[in-house]
N, C-alpha and C. Protein backbone atom coordinates (compact mmCIF):
# COMPACT_ATOMS: atom_id res chain seq x y z
N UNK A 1 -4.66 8.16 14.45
CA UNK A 1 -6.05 7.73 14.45
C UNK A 1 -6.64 8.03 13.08
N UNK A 2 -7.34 6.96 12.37
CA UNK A 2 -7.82 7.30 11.14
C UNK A 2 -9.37 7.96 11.46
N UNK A 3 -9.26 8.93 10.67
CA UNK A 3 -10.55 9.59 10.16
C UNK A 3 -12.23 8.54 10.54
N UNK A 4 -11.61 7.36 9.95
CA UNK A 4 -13.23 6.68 10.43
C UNK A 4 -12.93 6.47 11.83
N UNK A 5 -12.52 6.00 12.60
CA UNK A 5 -12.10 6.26 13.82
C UNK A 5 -12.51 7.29 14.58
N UNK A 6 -13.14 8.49 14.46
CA UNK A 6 -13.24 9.68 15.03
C UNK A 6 -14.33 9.09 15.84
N UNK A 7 -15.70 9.07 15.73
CA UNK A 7 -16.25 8.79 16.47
C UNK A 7 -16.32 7.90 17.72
N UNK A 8 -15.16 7.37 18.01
CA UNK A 8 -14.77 6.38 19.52
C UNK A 8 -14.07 7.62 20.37
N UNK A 9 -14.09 8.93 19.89
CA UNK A 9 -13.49 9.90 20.70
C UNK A 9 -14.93 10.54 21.27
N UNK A 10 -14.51 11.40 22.61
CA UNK A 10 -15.92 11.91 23.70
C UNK A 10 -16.11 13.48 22.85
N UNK A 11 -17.03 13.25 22.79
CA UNK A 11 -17.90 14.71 22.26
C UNK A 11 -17.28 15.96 22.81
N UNK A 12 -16.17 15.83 23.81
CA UNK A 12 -15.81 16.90 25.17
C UNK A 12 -14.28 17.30 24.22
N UNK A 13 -13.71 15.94 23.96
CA UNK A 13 -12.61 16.27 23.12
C UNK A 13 -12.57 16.88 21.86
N UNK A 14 -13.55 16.25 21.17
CA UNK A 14 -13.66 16.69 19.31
C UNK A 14 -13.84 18.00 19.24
N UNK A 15 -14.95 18.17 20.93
CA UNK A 15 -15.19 19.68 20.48
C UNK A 15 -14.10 20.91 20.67
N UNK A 16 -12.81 20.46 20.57
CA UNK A 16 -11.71 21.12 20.81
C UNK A 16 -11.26 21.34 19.45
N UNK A 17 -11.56 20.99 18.52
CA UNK A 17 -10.55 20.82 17.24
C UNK A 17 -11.82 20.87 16.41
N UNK A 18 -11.40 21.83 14.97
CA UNK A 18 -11.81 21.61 14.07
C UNK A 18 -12.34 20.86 13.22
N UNK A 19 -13.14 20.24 12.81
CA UNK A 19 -13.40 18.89 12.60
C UNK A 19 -14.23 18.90 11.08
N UNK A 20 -13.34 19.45 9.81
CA UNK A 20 -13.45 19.64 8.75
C UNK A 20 -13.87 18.36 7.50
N UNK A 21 -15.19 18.60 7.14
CA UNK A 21 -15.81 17.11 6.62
C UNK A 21 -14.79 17.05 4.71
N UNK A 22 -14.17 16.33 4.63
CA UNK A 22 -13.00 16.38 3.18
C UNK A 22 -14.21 15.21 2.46
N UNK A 23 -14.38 15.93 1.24
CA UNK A 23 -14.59 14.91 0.02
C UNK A 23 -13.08 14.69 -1.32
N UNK A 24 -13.46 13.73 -1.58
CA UNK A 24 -12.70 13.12 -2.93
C UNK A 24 -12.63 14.37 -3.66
N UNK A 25 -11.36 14.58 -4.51
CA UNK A 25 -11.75 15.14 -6.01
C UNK A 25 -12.29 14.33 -7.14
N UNK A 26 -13.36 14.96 -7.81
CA UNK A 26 -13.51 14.76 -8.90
C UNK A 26 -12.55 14.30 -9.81
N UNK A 27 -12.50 13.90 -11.18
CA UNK A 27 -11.46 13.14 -11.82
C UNK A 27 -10.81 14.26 -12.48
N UNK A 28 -11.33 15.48 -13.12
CA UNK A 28 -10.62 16.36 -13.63
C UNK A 28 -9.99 16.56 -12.43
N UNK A 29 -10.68 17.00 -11.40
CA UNK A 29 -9.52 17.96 -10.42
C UNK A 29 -8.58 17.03 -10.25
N UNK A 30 -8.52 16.01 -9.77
CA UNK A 30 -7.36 15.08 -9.08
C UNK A 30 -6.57 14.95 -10.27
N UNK A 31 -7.00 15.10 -11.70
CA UNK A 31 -5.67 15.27 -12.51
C UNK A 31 -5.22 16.40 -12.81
N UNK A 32 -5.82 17.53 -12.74
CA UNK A 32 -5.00 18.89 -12.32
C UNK A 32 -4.44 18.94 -11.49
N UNK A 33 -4.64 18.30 -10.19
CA UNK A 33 -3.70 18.47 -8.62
C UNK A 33 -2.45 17.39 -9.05
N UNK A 34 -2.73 16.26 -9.65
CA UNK A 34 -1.57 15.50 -9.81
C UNK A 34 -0.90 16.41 -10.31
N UNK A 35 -0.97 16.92 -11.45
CA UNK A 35 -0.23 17.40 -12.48
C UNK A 35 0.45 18.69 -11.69
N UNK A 36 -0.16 19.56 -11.23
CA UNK A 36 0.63 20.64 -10.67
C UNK A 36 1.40 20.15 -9.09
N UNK A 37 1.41 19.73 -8.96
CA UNK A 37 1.96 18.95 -7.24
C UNK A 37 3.29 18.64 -8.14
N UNK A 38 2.97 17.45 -9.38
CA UNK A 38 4.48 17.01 -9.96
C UNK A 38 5.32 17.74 -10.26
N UNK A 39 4.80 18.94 -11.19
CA UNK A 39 5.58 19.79 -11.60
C UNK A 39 6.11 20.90 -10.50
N UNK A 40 5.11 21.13 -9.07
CA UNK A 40 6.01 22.04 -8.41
C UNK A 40 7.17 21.29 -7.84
N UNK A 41 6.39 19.95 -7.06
CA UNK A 41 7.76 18.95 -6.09
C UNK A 41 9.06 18.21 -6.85
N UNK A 42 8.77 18.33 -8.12
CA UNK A 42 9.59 17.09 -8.76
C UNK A 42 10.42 18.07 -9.92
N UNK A 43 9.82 19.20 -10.15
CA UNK A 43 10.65 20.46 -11.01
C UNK A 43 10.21 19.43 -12.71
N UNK A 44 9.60 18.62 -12.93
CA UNK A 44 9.46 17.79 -13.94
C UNK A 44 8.61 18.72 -15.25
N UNK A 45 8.63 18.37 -16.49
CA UNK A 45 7.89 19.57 -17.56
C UNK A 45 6.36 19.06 -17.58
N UNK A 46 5.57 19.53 -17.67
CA UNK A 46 4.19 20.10 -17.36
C UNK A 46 3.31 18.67 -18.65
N UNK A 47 4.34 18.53 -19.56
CA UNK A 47 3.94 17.70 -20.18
C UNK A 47 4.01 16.25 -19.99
N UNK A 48 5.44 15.80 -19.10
CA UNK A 48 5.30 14.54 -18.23
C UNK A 48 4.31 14.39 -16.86
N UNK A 49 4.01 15.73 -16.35
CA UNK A 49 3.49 15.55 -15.18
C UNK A 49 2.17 15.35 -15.74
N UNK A 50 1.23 15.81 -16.62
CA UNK A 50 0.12 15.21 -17.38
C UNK A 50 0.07 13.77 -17.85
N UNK A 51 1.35 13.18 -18.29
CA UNK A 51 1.17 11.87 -18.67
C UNK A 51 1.26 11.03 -17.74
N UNK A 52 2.18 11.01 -16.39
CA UNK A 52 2.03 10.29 -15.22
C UNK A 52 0.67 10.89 -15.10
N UNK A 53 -0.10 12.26 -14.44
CA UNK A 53 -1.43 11.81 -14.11
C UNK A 53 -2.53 11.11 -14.74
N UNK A 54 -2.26 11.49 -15.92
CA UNK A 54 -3.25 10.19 -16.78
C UNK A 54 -2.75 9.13 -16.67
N UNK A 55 -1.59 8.42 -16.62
CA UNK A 55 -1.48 7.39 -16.57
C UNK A 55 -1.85 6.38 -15.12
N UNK A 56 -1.59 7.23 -14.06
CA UNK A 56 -2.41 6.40 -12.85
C UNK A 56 -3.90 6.82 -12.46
N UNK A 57 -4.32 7.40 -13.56
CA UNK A 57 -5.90 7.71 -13.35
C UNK A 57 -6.42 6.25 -13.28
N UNK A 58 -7.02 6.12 -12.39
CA UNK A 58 -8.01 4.65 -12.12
C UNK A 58 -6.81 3.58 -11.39
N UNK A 59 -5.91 4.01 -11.12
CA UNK A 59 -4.99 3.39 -10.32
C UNK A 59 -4.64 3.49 -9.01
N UNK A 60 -4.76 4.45 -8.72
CA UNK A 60 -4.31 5.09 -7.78
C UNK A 60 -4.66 6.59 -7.44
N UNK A 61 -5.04 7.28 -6.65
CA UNK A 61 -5.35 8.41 -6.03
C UNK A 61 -4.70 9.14 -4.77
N UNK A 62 -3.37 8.15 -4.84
CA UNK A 62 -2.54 8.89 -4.23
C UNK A 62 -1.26 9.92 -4.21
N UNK A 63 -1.75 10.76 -4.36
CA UNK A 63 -0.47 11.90 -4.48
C UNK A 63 0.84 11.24 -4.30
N UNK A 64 1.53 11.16 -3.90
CA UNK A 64 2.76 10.14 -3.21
C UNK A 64 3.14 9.22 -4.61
N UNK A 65 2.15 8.59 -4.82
CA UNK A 65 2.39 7.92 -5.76
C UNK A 65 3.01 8.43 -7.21
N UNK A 66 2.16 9.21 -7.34
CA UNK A 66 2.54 9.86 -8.67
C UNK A 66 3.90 11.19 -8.36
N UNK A 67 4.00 11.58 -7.24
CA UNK A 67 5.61 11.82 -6.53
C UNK A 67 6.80 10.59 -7.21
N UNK A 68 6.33 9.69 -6.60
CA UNK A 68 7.07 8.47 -6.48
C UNK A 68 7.69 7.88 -7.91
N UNK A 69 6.80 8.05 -9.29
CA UNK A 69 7.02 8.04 -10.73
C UNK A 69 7.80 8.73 -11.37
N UNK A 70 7.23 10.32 -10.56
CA UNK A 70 8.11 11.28 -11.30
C UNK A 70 9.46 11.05 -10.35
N UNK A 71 9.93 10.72 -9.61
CA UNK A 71 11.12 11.10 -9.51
C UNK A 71 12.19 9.85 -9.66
N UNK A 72 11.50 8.70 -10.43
CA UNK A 72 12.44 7.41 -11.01
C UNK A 72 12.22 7.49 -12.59
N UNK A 73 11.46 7.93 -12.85
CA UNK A 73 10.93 8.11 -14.67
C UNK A 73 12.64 7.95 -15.12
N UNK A 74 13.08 9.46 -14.88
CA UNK A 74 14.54 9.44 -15.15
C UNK A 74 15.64 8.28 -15.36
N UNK A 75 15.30 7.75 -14.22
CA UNK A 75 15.88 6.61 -14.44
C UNK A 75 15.77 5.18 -15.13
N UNK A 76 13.91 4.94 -14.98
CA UNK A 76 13.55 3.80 -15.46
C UNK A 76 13.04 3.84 -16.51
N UNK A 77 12.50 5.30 -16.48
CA UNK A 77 11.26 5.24 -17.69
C UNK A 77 10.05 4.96 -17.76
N UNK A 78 9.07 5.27 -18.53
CA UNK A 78 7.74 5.70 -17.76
C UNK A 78 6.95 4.54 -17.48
N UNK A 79 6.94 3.76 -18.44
CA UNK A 79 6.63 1.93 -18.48
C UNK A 79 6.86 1.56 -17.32
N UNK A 80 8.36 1.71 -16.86
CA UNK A 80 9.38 0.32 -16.21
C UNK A 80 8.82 0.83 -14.80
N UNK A 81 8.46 2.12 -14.77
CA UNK A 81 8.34 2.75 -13.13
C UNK A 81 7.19 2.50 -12.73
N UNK A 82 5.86 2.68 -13.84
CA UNK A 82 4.33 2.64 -13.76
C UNK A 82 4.03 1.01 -13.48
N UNK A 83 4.97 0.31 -13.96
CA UNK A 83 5.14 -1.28 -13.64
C UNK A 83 5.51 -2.12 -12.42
N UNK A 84 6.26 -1.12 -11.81
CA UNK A 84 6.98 -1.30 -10.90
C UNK A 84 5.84 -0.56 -9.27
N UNK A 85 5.38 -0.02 -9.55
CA UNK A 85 4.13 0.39 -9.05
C UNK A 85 2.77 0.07 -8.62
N UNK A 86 2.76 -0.93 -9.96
CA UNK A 86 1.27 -1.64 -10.09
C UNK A 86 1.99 -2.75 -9.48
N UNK A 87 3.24 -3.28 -9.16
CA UNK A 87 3.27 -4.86 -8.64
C UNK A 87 3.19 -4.12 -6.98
N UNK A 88 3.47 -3.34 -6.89
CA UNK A 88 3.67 -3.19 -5.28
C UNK A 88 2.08 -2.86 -4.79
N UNK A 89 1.69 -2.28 -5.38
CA UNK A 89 0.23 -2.23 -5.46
C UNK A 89 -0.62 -3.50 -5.40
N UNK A 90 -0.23 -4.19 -5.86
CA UNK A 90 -0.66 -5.55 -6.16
C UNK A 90 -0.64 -6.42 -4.89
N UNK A 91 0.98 -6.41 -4.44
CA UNK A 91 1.37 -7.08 -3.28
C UNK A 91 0.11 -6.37 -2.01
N UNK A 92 0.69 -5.43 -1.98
CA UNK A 92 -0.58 -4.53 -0.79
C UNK A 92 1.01 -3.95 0.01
């Protein structure tokens, strides 16, 4: 059930569970969280995990995503992967 969704649930249930209100990060933070998420999950150097997060700044805001870069970079390279990204993005 998505988050906007909550409210079609009975007041009897919700009030069972925690029901914690989440905002966005800011743009610095979400590129500090990119950046340290890459470098803990992906073992990648501190200086690629900064250039993937700048590089999908305004692209994307999904963690996963920038997972998803760092761990083909290796293979494709930072272009060919960030490219390969924006078409799937594209598609939906």
């Amino acid at each position: 059930m998505l988050s906007s969704h909550i409210h079609l649930l009975s007041p009897e249930l919700t009030s069972h569970f925690a029901m914690p209100e989440l905002h966005p990060y800011g743009r610095d933070k979400h590129l500090t969280v990119v950046k340290g998420v890459v470098v803990r999950r992906e073992s990648t150097s501190s200086e690629l995990a900064e250039e993937i997060a700048r590089r999908l700044d305004g692209k994307t805001q999904d963690i996963d995503d920038a997972l998803r870069v760092a761990k083909l970079v290796s293979q494709l390279g930072l272009e060919k992967t960030i490219s390969l990204l924006e078409s799937r993005t594209r598609r939906g």
